[in-house]
PDB file of N, CA and C in Angstrom:
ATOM      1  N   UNK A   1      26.039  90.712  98.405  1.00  0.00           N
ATOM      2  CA  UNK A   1      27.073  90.641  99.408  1.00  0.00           C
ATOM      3  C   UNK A   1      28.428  90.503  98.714  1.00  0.00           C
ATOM      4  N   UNK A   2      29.622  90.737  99.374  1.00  0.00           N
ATOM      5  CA  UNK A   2      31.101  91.118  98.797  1.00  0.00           C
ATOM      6  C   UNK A   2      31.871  89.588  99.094  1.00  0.00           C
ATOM      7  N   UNK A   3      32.103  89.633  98.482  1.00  0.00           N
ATOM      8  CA  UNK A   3      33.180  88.518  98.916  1.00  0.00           C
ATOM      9  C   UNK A   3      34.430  88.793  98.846  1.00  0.00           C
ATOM     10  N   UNK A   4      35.267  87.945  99.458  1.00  0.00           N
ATOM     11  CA  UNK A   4      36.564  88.468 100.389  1.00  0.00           C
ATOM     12  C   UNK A   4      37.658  88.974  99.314  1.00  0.00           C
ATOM     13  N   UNK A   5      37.503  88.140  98.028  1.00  0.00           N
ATOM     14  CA  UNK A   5      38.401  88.924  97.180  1.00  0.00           C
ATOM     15  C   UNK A   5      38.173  90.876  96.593  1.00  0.00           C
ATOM     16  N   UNK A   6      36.731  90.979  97.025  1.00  0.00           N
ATOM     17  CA  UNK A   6      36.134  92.240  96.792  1.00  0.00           C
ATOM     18  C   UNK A   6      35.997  93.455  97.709  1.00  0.00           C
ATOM     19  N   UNK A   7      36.569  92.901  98.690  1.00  0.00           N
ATOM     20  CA  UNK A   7      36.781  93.614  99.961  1.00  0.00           C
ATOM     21  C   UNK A   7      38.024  94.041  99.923  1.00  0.00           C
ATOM     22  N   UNK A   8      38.326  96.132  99.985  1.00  0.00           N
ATOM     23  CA  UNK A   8      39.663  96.683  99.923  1.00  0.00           C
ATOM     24  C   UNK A   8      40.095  96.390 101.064  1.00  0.00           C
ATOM     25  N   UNK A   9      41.102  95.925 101.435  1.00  0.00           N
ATOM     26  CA  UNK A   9      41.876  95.573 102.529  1.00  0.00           C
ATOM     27  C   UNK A   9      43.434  96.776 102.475  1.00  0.00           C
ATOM     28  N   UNK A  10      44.213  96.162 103.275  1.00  0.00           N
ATOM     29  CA  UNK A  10      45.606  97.443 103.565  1.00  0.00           C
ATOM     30  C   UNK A  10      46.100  97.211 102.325  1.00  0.00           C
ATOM     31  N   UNK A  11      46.559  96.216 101.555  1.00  0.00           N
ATOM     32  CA  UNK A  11      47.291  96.275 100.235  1.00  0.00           C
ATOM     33  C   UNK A  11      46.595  97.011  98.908  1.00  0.00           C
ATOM     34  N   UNK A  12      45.759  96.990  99.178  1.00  0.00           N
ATOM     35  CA  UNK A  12      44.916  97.915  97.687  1.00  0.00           C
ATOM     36  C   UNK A  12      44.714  99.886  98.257  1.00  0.00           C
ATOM     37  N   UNK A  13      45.625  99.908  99.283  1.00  0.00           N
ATOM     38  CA  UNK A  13      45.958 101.806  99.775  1.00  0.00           C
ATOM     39  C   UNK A  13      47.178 101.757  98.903  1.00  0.00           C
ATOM     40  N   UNK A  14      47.281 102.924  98.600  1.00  0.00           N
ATOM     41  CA  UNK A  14      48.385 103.395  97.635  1.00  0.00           C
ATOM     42  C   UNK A  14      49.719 103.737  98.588  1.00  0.00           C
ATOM     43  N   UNK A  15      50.491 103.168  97.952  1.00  0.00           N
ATOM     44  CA  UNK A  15      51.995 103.136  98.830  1.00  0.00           C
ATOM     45  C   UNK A  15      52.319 104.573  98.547  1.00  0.00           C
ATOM     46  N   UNK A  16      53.802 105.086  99.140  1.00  0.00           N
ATOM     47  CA  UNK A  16      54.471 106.288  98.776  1.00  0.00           C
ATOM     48  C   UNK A  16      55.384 105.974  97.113  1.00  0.00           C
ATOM     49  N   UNK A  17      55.543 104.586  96.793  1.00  0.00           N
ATOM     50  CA  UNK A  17      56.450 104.653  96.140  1.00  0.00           C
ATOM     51  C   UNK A  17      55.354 104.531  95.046  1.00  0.00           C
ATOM     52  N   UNK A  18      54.105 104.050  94.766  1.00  0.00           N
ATOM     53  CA  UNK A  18      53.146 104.166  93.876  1.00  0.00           C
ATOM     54  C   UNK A  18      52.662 105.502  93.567  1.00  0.00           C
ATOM     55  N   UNK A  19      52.924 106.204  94.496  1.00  0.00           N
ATOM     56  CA  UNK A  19      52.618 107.631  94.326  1.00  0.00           C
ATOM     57  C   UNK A  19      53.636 108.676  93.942  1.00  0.00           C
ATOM     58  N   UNK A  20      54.625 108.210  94.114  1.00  0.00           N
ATOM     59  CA  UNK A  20      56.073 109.171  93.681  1.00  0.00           C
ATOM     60  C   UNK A  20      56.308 109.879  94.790  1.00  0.00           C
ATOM     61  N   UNK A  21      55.733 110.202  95.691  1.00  0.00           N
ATOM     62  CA  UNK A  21      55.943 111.214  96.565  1.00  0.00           C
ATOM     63  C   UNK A  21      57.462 110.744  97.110  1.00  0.00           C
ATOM     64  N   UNK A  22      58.455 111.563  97.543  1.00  0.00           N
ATOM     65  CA  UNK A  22      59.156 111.650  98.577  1.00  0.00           C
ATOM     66  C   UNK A  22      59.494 112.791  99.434  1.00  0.00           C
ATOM     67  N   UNK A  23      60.604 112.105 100.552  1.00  0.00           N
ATOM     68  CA  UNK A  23      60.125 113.548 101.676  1.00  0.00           C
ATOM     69  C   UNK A  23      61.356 114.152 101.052  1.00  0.00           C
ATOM     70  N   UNK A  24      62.502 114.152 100.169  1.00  0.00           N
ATOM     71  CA  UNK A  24      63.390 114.522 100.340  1.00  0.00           C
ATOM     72  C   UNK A  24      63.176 115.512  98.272  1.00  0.00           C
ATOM     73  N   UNK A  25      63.362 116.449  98.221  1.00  0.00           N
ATOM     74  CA  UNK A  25      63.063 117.319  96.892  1.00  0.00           C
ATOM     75  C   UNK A  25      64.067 117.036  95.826  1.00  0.00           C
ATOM     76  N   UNK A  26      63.815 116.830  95.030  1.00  0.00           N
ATOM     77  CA  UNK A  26      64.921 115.966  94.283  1.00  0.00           C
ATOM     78  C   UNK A  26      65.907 117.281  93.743  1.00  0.00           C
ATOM     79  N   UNK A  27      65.983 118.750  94.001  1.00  0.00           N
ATOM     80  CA  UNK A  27      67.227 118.737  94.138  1.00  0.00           C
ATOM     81  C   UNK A  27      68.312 118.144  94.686  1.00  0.00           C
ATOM     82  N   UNK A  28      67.865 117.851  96.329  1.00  0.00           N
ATOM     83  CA  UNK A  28      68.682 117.249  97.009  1.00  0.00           C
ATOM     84  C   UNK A  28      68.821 116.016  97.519  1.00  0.00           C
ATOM     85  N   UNK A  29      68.193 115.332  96.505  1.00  0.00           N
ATOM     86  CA  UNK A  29      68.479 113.727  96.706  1.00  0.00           C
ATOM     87  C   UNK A  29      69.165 113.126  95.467  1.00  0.00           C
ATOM     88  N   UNK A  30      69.699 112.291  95.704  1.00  0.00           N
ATOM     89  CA  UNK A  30      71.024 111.726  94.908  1.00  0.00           C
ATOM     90  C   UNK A  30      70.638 110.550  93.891  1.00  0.00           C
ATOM     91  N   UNK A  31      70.167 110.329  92.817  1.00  0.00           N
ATOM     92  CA  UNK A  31      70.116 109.559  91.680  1.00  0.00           C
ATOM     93  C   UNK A  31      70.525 108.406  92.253  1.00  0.00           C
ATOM     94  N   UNK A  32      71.578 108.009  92.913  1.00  0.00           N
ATOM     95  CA  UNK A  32      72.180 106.376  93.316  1.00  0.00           C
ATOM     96  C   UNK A  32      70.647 106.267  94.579  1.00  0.00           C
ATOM     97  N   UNK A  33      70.758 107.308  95.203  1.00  0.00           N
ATOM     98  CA  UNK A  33      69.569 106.741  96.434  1.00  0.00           C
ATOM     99  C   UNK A  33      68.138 106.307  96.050  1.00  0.00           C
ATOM    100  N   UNK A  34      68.100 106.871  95.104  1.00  0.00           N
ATOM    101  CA  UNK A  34      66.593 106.516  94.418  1.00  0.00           C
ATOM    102  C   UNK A  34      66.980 105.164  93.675  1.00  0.00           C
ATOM    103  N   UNK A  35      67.903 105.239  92.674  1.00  0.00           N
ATOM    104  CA  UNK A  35      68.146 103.532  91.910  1.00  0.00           C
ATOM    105  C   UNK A  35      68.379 102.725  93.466  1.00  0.00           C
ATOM    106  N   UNK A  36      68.645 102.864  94.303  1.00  0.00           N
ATOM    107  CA  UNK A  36      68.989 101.753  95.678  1.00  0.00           C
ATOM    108  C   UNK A  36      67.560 101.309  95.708  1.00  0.00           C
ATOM    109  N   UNK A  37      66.879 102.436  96.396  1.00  0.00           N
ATOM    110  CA  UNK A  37      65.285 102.469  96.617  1.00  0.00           C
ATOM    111  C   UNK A  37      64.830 101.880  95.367  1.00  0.00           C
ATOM    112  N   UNK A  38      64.642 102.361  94.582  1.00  0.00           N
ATOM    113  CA  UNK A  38      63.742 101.323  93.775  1.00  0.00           C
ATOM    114  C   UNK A  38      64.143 100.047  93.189  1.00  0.00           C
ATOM    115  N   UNK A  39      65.580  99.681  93.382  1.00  0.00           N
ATOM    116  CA  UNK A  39      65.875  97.940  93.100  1.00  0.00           C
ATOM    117  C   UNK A  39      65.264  97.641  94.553  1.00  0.00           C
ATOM    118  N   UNK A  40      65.746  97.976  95.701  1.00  0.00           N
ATOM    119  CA  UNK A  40      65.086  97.500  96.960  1.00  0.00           C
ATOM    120  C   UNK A  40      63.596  97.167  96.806  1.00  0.00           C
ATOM    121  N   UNK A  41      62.921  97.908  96.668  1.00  0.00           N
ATOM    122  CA  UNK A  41      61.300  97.817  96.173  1.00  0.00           C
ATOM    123  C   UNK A  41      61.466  96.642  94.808  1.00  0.00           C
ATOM    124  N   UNK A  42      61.792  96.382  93.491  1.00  0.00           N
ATOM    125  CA  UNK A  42      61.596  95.566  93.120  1.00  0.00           C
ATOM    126  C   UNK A  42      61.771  94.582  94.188  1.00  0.00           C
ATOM    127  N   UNK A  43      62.971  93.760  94.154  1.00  0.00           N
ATOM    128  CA  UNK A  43      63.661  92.839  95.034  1.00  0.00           C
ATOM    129  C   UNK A  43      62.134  92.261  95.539  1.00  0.00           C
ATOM    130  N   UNK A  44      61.496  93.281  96.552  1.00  0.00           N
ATOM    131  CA  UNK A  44      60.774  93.052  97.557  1.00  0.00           C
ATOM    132  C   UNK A  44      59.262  92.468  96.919  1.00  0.00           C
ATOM    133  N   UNK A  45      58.971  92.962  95.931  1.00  0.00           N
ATOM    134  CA  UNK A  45      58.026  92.814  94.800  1.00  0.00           C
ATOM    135  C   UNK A  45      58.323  91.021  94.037  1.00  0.00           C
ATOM    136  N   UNK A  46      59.556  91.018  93.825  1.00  0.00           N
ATOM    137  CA  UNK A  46      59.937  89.540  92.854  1.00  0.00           C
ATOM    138  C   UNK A  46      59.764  88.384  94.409  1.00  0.00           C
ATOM    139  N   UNK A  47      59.999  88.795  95.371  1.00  0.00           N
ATOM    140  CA  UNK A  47      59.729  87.771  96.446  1.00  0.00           C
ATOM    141  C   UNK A  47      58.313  87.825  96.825  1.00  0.00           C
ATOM    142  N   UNK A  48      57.395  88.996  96.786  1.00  0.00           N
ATOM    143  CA  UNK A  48      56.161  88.863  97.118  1.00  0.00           C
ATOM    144  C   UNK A  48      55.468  87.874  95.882  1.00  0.00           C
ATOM    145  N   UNK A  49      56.025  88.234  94.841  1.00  0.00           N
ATOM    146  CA  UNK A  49      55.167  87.374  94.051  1.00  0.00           C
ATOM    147  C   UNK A  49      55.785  85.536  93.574  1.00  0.00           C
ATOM    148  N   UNK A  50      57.040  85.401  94.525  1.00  0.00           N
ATOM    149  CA  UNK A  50      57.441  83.988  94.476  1.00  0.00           C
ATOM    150  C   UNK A  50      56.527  83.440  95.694  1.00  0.00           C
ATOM    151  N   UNK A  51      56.577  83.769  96.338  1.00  0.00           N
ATOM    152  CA  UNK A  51      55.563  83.615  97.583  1.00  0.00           C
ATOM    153  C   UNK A  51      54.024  83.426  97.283  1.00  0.00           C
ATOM    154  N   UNK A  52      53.616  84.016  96.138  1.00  0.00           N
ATOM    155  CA  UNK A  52      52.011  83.875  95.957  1.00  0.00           C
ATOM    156  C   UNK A  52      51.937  82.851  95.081  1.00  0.00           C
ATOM    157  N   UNK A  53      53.180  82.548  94.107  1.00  0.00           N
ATOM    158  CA  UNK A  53      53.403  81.756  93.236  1.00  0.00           C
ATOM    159  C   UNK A  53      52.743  80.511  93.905  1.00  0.00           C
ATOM    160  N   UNK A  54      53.678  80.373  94.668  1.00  0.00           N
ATOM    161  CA  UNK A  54      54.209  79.138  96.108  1.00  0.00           C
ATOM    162  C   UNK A  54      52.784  78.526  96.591  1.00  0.00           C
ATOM    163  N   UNK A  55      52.213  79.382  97.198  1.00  0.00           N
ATOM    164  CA  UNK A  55      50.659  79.583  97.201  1.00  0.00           C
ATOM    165  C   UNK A  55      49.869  78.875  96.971  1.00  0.00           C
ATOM    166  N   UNK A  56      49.590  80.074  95.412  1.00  0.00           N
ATOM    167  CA  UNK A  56      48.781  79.199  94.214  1.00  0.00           C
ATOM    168  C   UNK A  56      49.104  77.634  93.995  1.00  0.00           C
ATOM    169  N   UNK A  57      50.090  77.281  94.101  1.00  0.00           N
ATOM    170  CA  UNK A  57      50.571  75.668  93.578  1.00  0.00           C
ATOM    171  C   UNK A  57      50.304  75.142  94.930  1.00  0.00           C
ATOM    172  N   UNK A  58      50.014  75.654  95.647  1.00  0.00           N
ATOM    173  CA  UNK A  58      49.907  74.452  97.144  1.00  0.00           C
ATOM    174  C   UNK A  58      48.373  74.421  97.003  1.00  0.00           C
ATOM    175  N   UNK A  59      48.052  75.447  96.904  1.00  0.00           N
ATOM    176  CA  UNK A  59      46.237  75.625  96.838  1.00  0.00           C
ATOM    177  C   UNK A  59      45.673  74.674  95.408  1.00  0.00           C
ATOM    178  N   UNK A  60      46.289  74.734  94.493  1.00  0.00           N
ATOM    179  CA  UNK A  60      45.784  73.932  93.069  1.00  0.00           C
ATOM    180  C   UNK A  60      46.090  72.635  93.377  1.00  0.00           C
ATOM    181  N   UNK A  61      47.106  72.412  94.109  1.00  0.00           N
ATOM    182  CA  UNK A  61      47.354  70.668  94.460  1.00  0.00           C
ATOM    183  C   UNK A  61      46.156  69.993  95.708  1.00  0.00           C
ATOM    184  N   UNK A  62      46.160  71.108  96.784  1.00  0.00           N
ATOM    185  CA  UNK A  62      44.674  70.771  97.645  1.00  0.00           C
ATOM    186  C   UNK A  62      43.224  70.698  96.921  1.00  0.00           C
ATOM    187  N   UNK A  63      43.674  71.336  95.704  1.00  0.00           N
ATOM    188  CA  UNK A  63      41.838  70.935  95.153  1.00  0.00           C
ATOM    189  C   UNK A  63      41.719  70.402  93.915  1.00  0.00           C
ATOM    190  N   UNK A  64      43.349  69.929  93.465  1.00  0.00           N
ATOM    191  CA  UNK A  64      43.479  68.800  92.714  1.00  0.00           C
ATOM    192  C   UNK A  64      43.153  67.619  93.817  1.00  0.00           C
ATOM    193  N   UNK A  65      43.335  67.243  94.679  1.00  0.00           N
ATOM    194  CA  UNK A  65      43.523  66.376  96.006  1.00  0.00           C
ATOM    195  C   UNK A  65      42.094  66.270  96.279  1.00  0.00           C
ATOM    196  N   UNK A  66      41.221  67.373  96.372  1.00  0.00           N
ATOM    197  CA  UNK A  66      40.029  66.994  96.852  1.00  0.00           C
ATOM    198  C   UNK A  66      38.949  66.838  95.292  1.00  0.00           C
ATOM    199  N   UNK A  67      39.484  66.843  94.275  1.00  0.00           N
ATOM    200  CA  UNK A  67      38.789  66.813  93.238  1.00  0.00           C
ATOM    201  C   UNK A  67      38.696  65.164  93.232  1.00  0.00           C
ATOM    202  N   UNK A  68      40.067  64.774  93.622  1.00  0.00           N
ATOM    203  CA  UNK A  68      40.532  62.999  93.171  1.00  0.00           C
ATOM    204  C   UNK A  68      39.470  62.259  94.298  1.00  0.00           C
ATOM    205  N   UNK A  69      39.336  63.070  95.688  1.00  0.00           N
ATOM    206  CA  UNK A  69      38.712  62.324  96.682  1.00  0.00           C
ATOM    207  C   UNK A  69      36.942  62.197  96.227  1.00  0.00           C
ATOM    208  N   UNK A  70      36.446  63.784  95.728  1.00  0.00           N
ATOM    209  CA  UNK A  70      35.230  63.595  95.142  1.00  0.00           C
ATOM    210  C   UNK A  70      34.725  62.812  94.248  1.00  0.00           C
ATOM    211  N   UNK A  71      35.499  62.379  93.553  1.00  0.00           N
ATOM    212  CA  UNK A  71      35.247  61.648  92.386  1.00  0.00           C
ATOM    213  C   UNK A  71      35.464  59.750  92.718  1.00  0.00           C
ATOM    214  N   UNK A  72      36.085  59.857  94.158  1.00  0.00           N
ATOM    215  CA  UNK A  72      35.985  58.452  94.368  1.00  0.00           C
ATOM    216  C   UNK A  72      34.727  58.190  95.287  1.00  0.00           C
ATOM    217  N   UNK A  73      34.586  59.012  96.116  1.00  0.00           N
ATOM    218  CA  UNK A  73      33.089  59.189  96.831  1.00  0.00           C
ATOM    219  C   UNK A  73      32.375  58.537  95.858  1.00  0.00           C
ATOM    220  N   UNK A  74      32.336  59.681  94.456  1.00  0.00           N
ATOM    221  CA  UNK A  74      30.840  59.562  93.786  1.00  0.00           C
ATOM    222  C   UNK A  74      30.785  58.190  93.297  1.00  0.00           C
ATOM    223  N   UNK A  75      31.894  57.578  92.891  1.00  0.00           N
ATOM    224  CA  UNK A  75      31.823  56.624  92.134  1.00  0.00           C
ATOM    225  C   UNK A  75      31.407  55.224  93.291  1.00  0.00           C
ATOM    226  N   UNK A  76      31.754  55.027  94.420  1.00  0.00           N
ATOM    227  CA  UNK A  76      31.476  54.444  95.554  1.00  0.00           C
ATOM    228  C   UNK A  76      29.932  54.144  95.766  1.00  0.00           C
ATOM    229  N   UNK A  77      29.519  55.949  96.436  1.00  0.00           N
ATOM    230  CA  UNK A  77      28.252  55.867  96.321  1.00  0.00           C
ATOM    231  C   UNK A  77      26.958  55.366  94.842  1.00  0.00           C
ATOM    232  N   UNK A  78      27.649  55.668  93.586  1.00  0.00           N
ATOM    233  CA  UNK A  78      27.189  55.127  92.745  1.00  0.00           C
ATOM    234  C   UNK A  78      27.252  53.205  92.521  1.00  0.00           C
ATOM    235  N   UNK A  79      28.171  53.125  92.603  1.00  0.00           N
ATOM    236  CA  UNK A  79      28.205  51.490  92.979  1.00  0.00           C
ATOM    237  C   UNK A  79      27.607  50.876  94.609  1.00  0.00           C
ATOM    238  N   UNK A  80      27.247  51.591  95.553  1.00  0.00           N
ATOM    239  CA  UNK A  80      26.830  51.245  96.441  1.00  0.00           C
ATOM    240  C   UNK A  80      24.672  51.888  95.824  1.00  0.00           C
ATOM    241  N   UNK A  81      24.663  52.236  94.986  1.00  0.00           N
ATOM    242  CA  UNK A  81      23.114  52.505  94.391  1.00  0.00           C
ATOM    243  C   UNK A  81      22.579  51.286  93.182  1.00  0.00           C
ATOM    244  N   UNK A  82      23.900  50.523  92.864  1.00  0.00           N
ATOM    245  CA  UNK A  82      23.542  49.451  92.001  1.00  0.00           C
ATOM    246  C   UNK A  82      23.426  48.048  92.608  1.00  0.00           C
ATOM    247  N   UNK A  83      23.726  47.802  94.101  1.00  0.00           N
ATOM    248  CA  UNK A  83      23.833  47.192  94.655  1.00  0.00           C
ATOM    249  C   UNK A  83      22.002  47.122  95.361  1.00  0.00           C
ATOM    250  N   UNK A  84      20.783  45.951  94.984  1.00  0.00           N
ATOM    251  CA  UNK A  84      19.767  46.396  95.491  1.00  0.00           C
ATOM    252  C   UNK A  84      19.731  44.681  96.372  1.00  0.00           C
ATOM    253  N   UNK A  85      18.892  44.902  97.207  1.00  0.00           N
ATOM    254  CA  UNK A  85      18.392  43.427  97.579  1.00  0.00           C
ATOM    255  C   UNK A  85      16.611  43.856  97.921  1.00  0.00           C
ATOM    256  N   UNK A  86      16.038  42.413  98.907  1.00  0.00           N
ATOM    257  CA  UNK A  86      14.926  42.408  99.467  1.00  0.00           C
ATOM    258  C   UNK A  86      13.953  43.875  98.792  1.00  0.00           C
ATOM    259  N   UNK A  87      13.075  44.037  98.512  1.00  0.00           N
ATOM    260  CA  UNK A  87      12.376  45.256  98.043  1.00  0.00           C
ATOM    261  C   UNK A  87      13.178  46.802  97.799  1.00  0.00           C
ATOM    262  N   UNK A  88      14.104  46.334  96.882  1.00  0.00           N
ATOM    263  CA  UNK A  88      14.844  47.648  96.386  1.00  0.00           C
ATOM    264  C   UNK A  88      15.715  48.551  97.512  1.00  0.00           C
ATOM    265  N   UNK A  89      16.306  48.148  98.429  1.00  0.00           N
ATOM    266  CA  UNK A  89      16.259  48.392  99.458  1.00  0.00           C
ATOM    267  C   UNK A  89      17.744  48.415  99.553  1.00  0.00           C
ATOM    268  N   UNK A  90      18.955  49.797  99.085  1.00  0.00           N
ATOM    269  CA  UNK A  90      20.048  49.723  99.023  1.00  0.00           C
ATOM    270  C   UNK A  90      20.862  49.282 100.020  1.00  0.00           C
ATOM    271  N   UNK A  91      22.008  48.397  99.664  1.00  0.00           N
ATOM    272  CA  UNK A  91      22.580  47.522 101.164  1.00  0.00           C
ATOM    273  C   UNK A  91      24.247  48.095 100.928  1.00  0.00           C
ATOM    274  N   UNK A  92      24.713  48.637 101.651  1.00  0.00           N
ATOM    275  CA  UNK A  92      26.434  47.628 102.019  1.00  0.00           C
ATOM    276  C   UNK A  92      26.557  46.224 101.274  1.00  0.00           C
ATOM    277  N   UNK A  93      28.000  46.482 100.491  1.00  0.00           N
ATOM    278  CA  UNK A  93      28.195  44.818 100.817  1.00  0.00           C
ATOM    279  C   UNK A  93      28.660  44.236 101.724  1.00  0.00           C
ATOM    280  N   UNK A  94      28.905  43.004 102.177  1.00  0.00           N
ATOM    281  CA  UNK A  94      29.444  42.369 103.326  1.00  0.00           C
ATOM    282  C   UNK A  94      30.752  42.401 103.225  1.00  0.00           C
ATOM    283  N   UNK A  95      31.499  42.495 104.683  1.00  0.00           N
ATOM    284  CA  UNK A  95      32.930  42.808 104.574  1.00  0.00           C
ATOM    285  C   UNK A  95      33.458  41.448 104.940  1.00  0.00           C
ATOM    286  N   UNK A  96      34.154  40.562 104.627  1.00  0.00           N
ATOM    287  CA  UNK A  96      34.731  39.644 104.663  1.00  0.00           C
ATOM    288  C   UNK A  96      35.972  39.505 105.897  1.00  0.00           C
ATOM    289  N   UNK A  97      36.209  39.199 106.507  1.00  0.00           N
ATOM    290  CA  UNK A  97      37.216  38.792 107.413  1.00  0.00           C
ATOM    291  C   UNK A  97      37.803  36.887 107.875  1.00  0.00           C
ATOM    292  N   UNK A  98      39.152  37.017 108.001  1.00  0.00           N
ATOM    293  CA  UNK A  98      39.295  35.441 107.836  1.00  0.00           C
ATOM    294  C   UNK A  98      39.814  35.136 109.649  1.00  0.00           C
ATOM    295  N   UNK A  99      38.836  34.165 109.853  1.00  0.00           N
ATOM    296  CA  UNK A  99      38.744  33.528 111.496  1.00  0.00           C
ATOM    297  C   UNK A  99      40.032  32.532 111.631  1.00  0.00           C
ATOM    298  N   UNK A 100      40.970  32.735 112.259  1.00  0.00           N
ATOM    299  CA  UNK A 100      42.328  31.667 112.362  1.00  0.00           C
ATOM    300  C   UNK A 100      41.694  31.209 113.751  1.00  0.00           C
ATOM    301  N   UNK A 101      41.867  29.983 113.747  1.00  0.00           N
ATOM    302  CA  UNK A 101      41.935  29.205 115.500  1.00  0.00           C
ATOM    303  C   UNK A 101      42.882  28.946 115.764  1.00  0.00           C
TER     304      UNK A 101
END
């Protein structure tokens, strides 16, 4: 089975500007219109990839975040496995609370 990074979606079709094609024959298109067009296309390219940047660092901090939470689980549940009473018989410890009158 594929998984989702393996699946061609709309961004992996070949653009016009990946392909060179244009509608206009370069006799009669003008050297400045094409340098416009293709800084425009970078431009658009340096923000798509500040954006994935952006991303990636929000996504590495959520599973830095859930790495820190797993590792306190385990260590919990491991100290709640050293904890035995009555016939081996893993307990909770008791939670303490203070009674004011």
């Amino acid at each position: 089975m594929k998984g989702t990074q393996q699946i061609l979606n709309s961004r992996d079709i070949k653009s016009i500007h990946s392909v060179g094609a244009r509608s206009i024959p370069k006799i009669q298109r003008s050297s400045y219109l094409e340098l416009y067009m293709l800084k425009r296309e970078k431009d658009r390219l340096k923000k798509e990839i500040f954006a994935l940047d952006k991303r990636r660092i929000t996504a590495q901090r959520q599973l830095d975040s859930l790495d820190r939470r797993i590792e306190g689980l385990q260590e919990e549940t491991q100290k709640e496995q050293n904890i035995r009473t009555y016939r081996d018989v893993p307990t909770k410890p008791l939670k303490k609370m203070a009674v004011n009158y």
